[in-house]
Protein backbone atom coordinates (compact mmCIF):
# COMPACT_ATOMS: atom_id res chain seq x y z
CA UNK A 1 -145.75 79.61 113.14
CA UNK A 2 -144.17 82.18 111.26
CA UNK A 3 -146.37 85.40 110.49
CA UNK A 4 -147.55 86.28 107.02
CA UNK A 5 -147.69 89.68 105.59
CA UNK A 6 -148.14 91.70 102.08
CA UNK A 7 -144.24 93.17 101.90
CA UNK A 8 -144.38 96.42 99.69
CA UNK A 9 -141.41 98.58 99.09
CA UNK A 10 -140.86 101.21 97.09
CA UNK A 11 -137.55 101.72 95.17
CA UNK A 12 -136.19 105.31 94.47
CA UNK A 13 -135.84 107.05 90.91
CA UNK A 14 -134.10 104.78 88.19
CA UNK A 15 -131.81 107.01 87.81
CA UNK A 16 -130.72 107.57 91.05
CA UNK A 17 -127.00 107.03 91.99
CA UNK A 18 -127.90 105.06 94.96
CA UNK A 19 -127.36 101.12 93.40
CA UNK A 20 -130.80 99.23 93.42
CA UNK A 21 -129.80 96.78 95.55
CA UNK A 22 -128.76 99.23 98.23
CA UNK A 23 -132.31 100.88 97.43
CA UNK A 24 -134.15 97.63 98.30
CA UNK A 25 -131.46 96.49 101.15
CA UNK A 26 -132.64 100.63 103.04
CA UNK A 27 -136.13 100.35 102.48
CA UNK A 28 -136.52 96.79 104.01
CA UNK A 29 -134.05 97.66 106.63
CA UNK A 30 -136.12 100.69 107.25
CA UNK A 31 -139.44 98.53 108.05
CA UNK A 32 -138.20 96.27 110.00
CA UNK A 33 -136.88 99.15 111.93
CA UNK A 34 -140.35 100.86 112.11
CA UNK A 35 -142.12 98.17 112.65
CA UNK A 36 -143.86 97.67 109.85
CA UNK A 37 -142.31 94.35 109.43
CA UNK A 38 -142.44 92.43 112.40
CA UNK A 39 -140.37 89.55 113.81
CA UNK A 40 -140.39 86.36 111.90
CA UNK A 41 -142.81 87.95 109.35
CA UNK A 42 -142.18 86.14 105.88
CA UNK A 43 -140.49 87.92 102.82
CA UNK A 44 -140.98 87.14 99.41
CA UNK A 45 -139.07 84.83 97.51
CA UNK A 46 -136.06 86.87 95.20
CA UNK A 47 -137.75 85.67 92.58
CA UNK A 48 -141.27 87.27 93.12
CA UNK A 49 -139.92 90.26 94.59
CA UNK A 50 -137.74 90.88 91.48
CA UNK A 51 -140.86 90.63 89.20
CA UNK A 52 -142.15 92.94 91.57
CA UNK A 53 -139.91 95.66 91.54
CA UNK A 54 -139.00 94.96 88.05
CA UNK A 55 -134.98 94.52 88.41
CA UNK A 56 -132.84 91.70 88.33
CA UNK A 57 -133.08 88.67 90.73
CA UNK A 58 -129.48 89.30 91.63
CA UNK A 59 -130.08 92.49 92.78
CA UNK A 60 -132.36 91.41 95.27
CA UNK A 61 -130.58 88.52 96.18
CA UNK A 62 -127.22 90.97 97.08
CA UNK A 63 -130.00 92.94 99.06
CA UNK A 64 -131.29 89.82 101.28
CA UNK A 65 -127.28 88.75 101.75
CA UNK A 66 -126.52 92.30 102.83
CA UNK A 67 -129.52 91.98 105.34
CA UNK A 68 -128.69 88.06 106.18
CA UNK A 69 -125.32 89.31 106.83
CA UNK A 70 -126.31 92.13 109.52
CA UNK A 71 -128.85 90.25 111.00
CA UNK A 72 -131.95 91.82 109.82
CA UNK A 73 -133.37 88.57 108.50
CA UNK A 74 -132.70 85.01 108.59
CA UNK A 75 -132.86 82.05 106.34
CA UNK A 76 -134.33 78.85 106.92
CA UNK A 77 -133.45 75.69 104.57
CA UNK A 78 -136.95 74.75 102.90
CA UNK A 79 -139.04 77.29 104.46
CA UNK A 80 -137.65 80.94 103.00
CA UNK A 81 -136.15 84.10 104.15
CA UNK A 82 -137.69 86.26 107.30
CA UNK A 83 -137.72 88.64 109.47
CA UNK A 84 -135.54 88.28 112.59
CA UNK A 85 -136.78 87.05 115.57
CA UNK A 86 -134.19 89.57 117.18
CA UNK A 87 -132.77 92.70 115.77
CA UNK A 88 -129.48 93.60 116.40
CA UNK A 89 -130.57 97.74 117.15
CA UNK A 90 -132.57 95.92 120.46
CA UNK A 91 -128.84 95.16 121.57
CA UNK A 92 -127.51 99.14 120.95
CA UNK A 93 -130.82 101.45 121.46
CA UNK A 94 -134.14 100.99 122.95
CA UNK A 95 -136.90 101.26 120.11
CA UNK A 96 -138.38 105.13 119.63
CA UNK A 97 -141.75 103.55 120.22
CA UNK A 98 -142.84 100.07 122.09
CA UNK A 99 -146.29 100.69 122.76
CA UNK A 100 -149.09 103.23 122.76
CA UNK A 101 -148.18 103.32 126.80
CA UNK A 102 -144.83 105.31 125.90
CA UNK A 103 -146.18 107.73 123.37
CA UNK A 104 -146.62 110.51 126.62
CA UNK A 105 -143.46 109.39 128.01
CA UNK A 106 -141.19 110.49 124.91
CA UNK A 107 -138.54 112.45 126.29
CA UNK A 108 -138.54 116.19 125.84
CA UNK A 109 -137.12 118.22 122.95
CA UNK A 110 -136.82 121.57 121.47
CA UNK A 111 -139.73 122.06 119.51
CA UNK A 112 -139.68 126.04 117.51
CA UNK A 113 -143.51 126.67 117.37
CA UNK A 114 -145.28 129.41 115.48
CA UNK A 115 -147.04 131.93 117.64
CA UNK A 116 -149.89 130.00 117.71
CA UNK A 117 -148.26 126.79 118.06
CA UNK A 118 -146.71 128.20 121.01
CA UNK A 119 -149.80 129.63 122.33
CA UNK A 120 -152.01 126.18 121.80
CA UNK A 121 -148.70 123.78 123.72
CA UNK A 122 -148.99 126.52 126.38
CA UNK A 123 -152.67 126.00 127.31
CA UNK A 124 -153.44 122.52 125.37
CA UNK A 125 -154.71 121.20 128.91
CA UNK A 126 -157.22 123.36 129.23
CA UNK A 127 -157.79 124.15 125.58
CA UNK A 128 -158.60 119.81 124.87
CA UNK A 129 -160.46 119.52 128.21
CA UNK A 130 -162.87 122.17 127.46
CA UNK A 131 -163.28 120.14 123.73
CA UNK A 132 -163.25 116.70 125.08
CA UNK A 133 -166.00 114.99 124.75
CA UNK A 134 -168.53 114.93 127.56
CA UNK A 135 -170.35 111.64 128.77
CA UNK A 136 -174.72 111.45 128.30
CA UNK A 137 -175.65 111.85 131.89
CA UNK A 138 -177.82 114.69 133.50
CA UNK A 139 -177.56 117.16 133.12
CA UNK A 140 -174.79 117.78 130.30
CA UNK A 141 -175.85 120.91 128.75
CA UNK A 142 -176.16 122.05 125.11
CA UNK A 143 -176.81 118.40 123.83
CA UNK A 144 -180.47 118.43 121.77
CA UNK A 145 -183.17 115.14 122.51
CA UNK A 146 -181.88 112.63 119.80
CA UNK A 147 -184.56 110.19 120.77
CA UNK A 148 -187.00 112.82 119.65
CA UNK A 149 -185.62 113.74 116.07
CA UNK A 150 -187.47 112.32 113.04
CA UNK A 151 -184.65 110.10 111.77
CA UNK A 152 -186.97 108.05 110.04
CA UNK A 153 -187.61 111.39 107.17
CA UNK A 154 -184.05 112.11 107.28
CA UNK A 155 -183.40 108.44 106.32
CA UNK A 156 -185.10 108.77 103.78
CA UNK A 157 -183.82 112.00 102.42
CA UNK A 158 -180.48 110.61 102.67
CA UNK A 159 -180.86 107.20 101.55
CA UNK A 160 -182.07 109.18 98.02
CA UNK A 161 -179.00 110.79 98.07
CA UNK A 162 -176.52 108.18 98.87
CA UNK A 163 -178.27 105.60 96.82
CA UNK A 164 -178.05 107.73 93.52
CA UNK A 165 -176.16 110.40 94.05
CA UNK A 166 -175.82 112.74 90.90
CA UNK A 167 -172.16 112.99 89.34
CA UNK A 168 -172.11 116.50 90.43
CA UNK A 169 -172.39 116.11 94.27
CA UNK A 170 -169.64 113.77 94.24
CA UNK A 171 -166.99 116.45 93.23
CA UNK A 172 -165.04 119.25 94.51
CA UNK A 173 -168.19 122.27 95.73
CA UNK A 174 -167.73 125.94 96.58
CA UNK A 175 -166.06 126.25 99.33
CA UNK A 176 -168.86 128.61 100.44
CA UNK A 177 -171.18 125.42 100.49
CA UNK A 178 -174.04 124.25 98.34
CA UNK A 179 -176.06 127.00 96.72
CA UNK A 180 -179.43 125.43 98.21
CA UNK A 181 -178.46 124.85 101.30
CA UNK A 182 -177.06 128.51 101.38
CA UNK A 183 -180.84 129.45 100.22
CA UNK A 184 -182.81 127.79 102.56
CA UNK A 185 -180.70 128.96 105.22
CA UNK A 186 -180.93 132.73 104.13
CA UNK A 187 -184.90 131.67 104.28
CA UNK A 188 -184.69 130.47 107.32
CA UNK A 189 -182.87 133.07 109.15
CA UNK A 190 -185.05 135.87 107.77
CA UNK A 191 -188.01 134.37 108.38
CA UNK A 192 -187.57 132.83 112.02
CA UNK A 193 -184.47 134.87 113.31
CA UNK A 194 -184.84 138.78 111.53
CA UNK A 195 -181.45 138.34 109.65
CA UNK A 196 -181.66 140.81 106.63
CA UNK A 197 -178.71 138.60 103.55
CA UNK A 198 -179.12 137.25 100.25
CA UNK A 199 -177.94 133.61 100.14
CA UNK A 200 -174.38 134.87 98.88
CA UNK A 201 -173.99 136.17 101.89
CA UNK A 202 -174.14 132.79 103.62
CA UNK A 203 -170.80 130.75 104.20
CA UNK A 204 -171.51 126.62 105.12
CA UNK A 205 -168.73 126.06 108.20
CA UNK A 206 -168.19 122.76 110.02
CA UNK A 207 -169.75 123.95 113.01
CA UNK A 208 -169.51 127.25 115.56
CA UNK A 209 -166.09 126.45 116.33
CA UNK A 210 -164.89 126.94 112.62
CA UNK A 211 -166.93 129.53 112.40
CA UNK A 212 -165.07 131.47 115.01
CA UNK A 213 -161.89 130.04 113.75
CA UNK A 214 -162.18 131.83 110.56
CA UNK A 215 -163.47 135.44 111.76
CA UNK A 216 -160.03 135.05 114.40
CA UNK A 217 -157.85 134.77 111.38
CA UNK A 218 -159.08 137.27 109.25
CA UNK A 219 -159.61 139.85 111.92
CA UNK A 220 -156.76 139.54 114.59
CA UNK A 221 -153.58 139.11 115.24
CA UNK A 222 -150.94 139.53 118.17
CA UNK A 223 -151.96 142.68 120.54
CA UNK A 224 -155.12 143.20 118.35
CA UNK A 225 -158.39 143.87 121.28
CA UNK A 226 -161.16 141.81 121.17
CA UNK A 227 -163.93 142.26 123.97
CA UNK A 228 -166.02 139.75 125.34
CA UNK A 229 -168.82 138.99 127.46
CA UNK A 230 -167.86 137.89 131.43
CA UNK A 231 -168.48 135.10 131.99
CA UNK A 232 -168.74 133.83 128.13
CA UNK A 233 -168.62 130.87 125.78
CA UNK A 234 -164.36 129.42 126.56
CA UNK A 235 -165.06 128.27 122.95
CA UNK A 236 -164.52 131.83 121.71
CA UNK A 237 -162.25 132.77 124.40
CA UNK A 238 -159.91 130.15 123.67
CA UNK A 239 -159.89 130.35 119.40
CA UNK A 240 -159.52 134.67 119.82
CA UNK A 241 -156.67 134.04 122.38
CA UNK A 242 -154.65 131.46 120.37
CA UNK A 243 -154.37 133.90 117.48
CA UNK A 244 -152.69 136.00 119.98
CA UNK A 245 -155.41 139.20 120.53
CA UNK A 246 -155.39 141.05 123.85
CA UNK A 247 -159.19 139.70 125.55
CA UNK A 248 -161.05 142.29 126.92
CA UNK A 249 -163.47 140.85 129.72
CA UNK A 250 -166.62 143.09 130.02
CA UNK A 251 -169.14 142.00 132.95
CA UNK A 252 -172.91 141.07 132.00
CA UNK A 253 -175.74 142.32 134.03
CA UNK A 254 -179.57 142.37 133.46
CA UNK A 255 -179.26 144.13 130.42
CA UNK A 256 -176.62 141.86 128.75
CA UNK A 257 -173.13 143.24 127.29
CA UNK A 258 -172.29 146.40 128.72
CA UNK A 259 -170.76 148.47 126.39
CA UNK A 260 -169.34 151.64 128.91
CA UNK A 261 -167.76 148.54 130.68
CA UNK A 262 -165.81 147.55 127.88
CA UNK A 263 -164.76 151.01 127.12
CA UNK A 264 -163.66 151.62 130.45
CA UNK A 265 -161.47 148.57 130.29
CA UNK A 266 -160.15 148.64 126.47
CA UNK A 267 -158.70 151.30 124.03
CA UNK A 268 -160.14 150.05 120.68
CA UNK A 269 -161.57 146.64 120.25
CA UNK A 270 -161.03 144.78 116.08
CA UNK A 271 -164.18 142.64 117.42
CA UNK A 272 -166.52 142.62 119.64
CA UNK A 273 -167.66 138.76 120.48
CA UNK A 274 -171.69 139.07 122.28
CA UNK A 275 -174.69 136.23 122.78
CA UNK A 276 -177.31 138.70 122.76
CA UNK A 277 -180.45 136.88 122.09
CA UNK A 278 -179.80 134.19 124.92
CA UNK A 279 -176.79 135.32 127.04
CA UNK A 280 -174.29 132.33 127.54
CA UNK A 281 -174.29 131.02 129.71
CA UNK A 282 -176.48 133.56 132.16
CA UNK A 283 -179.53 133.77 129.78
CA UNK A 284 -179.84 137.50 129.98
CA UNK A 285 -181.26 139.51 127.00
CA UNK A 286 -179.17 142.43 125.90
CA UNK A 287 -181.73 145.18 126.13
CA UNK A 288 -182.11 146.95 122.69
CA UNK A 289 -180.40 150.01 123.86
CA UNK A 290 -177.85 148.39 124.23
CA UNK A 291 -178.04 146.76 121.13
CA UNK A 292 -178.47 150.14 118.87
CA UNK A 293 -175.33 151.70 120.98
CA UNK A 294 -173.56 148.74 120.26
CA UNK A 295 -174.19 149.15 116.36
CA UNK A 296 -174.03 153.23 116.51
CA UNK A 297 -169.83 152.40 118.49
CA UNK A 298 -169.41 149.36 115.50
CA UNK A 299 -169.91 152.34 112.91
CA UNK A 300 -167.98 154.93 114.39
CA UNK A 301 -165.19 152.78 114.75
CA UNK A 302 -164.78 150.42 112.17
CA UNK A 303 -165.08 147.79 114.24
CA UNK A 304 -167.07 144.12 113.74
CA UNK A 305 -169.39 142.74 115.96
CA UNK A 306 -169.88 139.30 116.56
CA UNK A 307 -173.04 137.59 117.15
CA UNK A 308 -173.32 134.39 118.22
CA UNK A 309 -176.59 133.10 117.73
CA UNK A 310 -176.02 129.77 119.26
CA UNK A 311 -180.15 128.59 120.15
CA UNK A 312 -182.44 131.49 120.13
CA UNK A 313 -184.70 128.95 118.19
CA UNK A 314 -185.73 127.77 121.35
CA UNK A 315 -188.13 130.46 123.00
CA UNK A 316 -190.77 129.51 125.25
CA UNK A 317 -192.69 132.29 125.07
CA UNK A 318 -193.50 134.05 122.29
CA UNK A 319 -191.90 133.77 119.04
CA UNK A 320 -187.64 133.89 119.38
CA UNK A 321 -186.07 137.59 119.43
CA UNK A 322 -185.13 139.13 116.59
CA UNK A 323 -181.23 139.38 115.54
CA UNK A 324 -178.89 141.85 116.28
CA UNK A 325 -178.36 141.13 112.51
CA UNK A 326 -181.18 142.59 111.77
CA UNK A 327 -180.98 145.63 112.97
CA UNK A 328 -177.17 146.55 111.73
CA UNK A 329 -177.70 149.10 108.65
CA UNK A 330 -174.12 149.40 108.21
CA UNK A 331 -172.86 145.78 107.97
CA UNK A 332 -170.98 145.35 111.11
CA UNK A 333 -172.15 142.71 112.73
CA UNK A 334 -171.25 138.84 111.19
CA UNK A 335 -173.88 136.52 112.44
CA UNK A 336 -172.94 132.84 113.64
CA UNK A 337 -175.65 129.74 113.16
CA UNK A 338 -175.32 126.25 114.06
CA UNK A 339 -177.50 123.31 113.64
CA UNK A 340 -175.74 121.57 116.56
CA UNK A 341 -178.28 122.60 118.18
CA UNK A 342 -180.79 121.81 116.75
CA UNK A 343 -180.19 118.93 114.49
CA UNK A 344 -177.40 116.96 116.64
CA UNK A 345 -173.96 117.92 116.67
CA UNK A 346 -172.30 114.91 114.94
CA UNK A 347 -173.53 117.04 111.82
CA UNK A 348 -170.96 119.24 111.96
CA UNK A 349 -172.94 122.00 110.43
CA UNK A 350 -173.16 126.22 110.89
CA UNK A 351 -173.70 129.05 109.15
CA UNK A 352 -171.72 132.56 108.76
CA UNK A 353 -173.36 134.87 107.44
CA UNK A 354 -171.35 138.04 106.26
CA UNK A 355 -171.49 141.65 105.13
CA UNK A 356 -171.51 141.80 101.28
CA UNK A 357 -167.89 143.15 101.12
CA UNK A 358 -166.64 140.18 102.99
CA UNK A 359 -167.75 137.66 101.09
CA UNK A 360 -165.08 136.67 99.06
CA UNK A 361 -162.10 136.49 102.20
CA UNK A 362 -164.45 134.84 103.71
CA UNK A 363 -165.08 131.94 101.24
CA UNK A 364 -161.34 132.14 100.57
CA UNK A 365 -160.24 131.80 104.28
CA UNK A 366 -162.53 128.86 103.86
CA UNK A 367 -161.02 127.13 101.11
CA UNK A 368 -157.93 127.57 102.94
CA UNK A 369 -159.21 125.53 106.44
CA UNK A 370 -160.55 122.56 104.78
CA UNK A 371 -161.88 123.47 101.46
CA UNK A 372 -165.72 122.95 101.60
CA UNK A 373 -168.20 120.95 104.49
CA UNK A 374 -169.20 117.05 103.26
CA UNK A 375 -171.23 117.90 100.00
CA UNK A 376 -173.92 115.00 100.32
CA UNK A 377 -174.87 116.31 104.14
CA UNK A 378 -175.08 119.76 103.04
CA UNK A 379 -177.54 118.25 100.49
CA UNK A 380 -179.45 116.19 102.65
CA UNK A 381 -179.89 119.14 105.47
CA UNK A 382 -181.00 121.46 102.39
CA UNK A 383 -183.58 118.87 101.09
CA UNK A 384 -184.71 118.27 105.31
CA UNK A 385 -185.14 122.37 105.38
CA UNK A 386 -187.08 123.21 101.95
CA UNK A 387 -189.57 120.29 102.48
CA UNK A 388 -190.75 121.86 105.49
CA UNK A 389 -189.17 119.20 108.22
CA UNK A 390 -187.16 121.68 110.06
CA UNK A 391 -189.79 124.01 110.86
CA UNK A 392 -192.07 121.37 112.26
CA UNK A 393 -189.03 119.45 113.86
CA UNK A 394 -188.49 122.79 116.13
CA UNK A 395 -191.87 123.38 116.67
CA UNK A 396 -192.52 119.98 117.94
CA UNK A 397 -189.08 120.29 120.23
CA UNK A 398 -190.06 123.74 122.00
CA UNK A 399 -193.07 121.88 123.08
CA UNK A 400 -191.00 118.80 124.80
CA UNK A 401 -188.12 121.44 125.55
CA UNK A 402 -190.63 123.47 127.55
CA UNK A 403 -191.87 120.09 129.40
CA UNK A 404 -188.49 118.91 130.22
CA UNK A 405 -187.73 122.66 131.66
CA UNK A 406 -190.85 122.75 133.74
CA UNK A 407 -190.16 119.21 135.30
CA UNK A 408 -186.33 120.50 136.11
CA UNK A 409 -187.83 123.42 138.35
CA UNK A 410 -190.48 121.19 139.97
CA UNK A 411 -188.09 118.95 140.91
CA UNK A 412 -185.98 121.78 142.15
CA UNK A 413 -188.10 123.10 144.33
CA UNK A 414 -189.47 119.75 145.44
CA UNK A 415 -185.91 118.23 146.68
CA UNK A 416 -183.52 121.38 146.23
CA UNK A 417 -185.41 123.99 147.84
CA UNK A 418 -182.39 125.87 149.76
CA UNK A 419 -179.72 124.50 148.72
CA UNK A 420 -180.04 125.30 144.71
CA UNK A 421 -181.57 127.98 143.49
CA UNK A 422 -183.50 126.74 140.06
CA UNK A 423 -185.43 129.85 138.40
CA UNK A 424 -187.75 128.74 134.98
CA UNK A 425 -186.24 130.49 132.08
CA UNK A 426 -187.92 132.08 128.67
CA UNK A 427 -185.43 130.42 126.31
CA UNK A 428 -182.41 128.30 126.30
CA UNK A 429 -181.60 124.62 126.85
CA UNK A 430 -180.22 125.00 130.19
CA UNK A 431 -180.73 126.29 133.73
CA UNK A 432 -178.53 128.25 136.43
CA UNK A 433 -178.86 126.28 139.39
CA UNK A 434 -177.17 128.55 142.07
CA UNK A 435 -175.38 127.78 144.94
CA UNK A 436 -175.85 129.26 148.59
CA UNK A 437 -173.11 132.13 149.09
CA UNK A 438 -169.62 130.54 149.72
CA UNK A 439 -170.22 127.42 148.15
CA UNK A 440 -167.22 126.07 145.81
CA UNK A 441 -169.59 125.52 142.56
CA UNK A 442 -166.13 123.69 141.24
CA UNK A 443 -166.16 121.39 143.96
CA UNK A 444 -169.94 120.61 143.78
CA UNK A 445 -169.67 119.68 140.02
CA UNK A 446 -166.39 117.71 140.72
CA UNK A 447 -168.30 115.59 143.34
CA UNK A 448 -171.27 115.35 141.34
CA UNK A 449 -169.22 113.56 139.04
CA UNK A 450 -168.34 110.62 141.09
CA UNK A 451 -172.41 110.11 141.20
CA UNK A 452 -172.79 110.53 137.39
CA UNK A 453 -173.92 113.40 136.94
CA UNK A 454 -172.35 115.91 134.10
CA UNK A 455 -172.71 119.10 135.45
CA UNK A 456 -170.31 122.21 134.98
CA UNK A 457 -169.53 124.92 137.30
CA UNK A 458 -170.58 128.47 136.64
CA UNK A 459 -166.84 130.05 137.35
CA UNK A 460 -165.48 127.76 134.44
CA UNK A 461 -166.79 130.58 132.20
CA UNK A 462 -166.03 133.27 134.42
CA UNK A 463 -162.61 135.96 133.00
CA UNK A 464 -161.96 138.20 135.86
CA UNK A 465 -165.96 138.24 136.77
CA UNK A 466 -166.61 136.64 140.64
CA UNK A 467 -170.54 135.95 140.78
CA UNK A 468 -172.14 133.57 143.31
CA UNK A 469 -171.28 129.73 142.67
CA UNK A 470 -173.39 128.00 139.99
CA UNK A 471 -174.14 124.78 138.01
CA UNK A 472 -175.29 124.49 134.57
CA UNK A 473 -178.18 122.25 134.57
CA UNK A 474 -178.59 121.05 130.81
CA UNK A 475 -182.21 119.42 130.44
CA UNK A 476 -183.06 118.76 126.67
CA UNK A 477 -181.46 115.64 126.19
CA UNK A 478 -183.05 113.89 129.44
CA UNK A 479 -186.69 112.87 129.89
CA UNK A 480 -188.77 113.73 133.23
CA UNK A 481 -187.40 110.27 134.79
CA UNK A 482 -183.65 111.02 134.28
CA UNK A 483 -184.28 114.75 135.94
CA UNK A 484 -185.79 113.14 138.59
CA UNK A 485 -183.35 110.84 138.90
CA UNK A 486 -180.60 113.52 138.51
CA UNK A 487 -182.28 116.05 141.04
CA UNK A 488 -182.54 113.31 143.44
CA UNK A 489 -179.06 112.80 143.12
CA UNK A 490 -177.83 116.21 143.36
CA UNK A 491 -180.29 116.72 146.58
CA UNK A 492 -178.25 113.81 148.09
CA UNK A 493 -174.52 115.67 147.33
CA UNK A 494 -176.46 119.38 148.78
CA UNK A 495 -178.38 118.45 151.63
């Protein structure tokens, strides 16, 4: 039985010197060719496809002759015109693409790349495996308890919204992001984090990566110096490196980033990239020494610092550590926020927040990537803040977070003792679980795979840094039965 499709076509200008039926005899041609017309599909009787295409039958039927002729289509007494079973290009080429199976095997061709092109091609291995995504098994890190967040209230905050929206969130927004969302973020931060901005000051990105995305653009370029923390987030490392800065690895200790390091190994750094509330992924606290020389070099040398805040809201003891932010008098530091974290990361939602004279390259370096966030999320997240639902939600999560944590190092110590090294931690949503000295950490994780586990080695995040073999040991997402499960596991692969 033949096969039925919708045949559109599009004919060129009316006046162009290319005769219509020649028009209508390329663009069919050109389908078939493509494969958007498949063998033995049906076409449309002259008739109809002259109404169609508003031109003479004749025209069309000189166009179907031309095509009968070459044998594009064929005719069959009673039944109508179609698509060839066989084309004649099978006989003189093979097709550019058969199947999705030979879309890796194209063969290779000069391709003239920008900069960045060429710097993405060169390291698109690594670059997509660190972005892949990861499977749900213990103990992926960085991935917040879904089962725990009160969908039921944001169901209903966003069922108002998407049931009636107003006129005026369905339209183009600032590309900045909604004005209350920018509000109750600026709230927020000041009240729970120590960041001193007005809500201008606050620019709505699609997430940390963006985030860093945008500060890379504006700020660097090829041979530019941008020092980061060893080991550190490959996130940043990758985005800074693409745009074709020099990295600058500087080694973390006790006290966090270590500024004389840097110095020692750089001339002049455009940006300085730090996690100093929650080192990742060591956990370390950058001292506040360290912090106000930081800030006192930013000032002296014109250079920006920035702070990735990634999820300091989650501090076990006490209430979380105030911002860098905070303390900068002489707006140098641009502060990154992400409700990844915190909310879950299908959101797709983060913060900037920016000195006052950067607002407006900023906001239009954000037009530029994608023009604004999804409007009706940025309302619903706004409404889920202001009510008061945010607050509670991460007061009721340090609780389970803390839980979850303690479990981890019980069951450490119960099954691991000597062969991982599992420490409790202040803050975070992850452990270091490290290795015995001379122990391939990448070797560990890639075994632990095979027993479904999700775990990622330490020296995946190291620069030039060699520390003692580790594993991240993500524990938020997983309730005390899937630790123990997953420590059980692991103790099977160690000992």
């Amino acid at each position: 039985m033949a096969k039925s499709n919708a045949t559109f076509i599009m004919l060129d200008d009316q006046d162009s010197d290319t005769p219509l039926y020649q028009q209508i005899y390329v663009a069919i041609r050109r389908a078939i060719l493509c494969g958007e017309f498949q063998p033995t599909m049906s076409l449309p009787a002259t008739r109809l496809l002259a109404a169609q295409l508003g031109v003479a039958r004749m025209t069309v039927i000189n166009a179907y002759e031309q095509l009968l002729s070459e044998g594009y289509l064929e005719s069959r007494a009673g039944a109508g015109t179609f698509v060839a079973a066989y084309l004649p290009e099978e006989f003189l080429q093979t097709p550019p693409y058969e199947t999705d199976k030979s879309l890796g095997k194209a063969a290779p061709r000069p391709i003239k790349f920008s900069e960045y092109g060429r710097h993405v091609s060169a390291h698109r291995a690594a670059v997509i495996q660190h972005h892949c995504p990861t499977p749900h098994l213990p103990f992926q890190h960085g991935v917040s308890a879904i089962d725990k967040f009160p969908f039921d209230v944001w169901a209903k905050i966003a069922q108002k919204w998407h049931k009636r929206p107003p006129a005026s969130a369905l339209g183009y927004h600032d590309p900045a992001g909604l004005q209350p969302l920018r509000a109750a973020v600026a709230t927020h931060l000041a009240s729970a984090r120590g960041v001193r901005c007005a809500a201008e000051q606050v620019i709505i990105t699609n997430g940390t990566q963006q985030a860093l995305d945008l500060v890379g653009r504006i700020f660097l370029g090829k041979g530019d110096e941008v020092w980061l923390e060893d080991p550190c987030y490959f996130g940043a490392r990758d985005i800074f490196a693409a745009t074709g800065a020099k990295i600058v690895p500087a080694p973390i200790d006790a006290e966090g980033f270590d500024l004389r390091q840097a110095r020692r190994k750089g001339r002049r750094a455009r940006l300085v990239y730090v996690t100093p509330s929650h080192q990742y992924p060591l956990g370390v606290t950058m001292s506040l020494a360290r912090r106000l020389k930081l800030l006192e070099w930013a000032r002296e040398t014109a250079s920006f610092i920035v702070e990735d805040d990634y999820n300091s809201e989650y501090r076990y003891a006490g209430r979380p550590l105030a911002s860098l932010q905070g303390l900068d008098r002489d707006g140098r530091v641009i502060y990154l926020g992400t409700f990844s974290k915190t909310i879950f990361p299908a959101l797709r939602l983060g913060c900037l927040v920016v000195p006052s004279d950067l607002i407006e390259v900023f906001t239009a370096a954000r037009a530029l990537a994608d023009l604004h966030a999804a409007s009706l999320d940025q309302a619903i997240l706004a409404e889920f803040i202001t009510t008061g639902h945010f607050a509670r939600h991460l007061r009721r999560m340090r609780g389970i977070y803390a839980e979850r944590q303690q479990c981890l190092v019980e069951e450490a110590r119960k099954y691991l003792s000597g062969a991982l090294e599992v420490a409790p931690a202040a803050a975070g949503m992850h452990l270091i679980g490290w290795l015995p000295e001379g122990v391939n950490d990448r070797e560990v994780a890639r075994r632990a795979g095979a027993l479904q586990l999700e775990i990622s080695p330490i020296s995946a995040y190291c620069i030039k840094q060699k520390l003692r073999g580790g594993l991240f040991l993500g524990y938020t997402a997983f309730d005390e039965k899937q630790i123990r499960q997953g420590v059980i596991k692991l103790a099977r692969l160690l000992t």
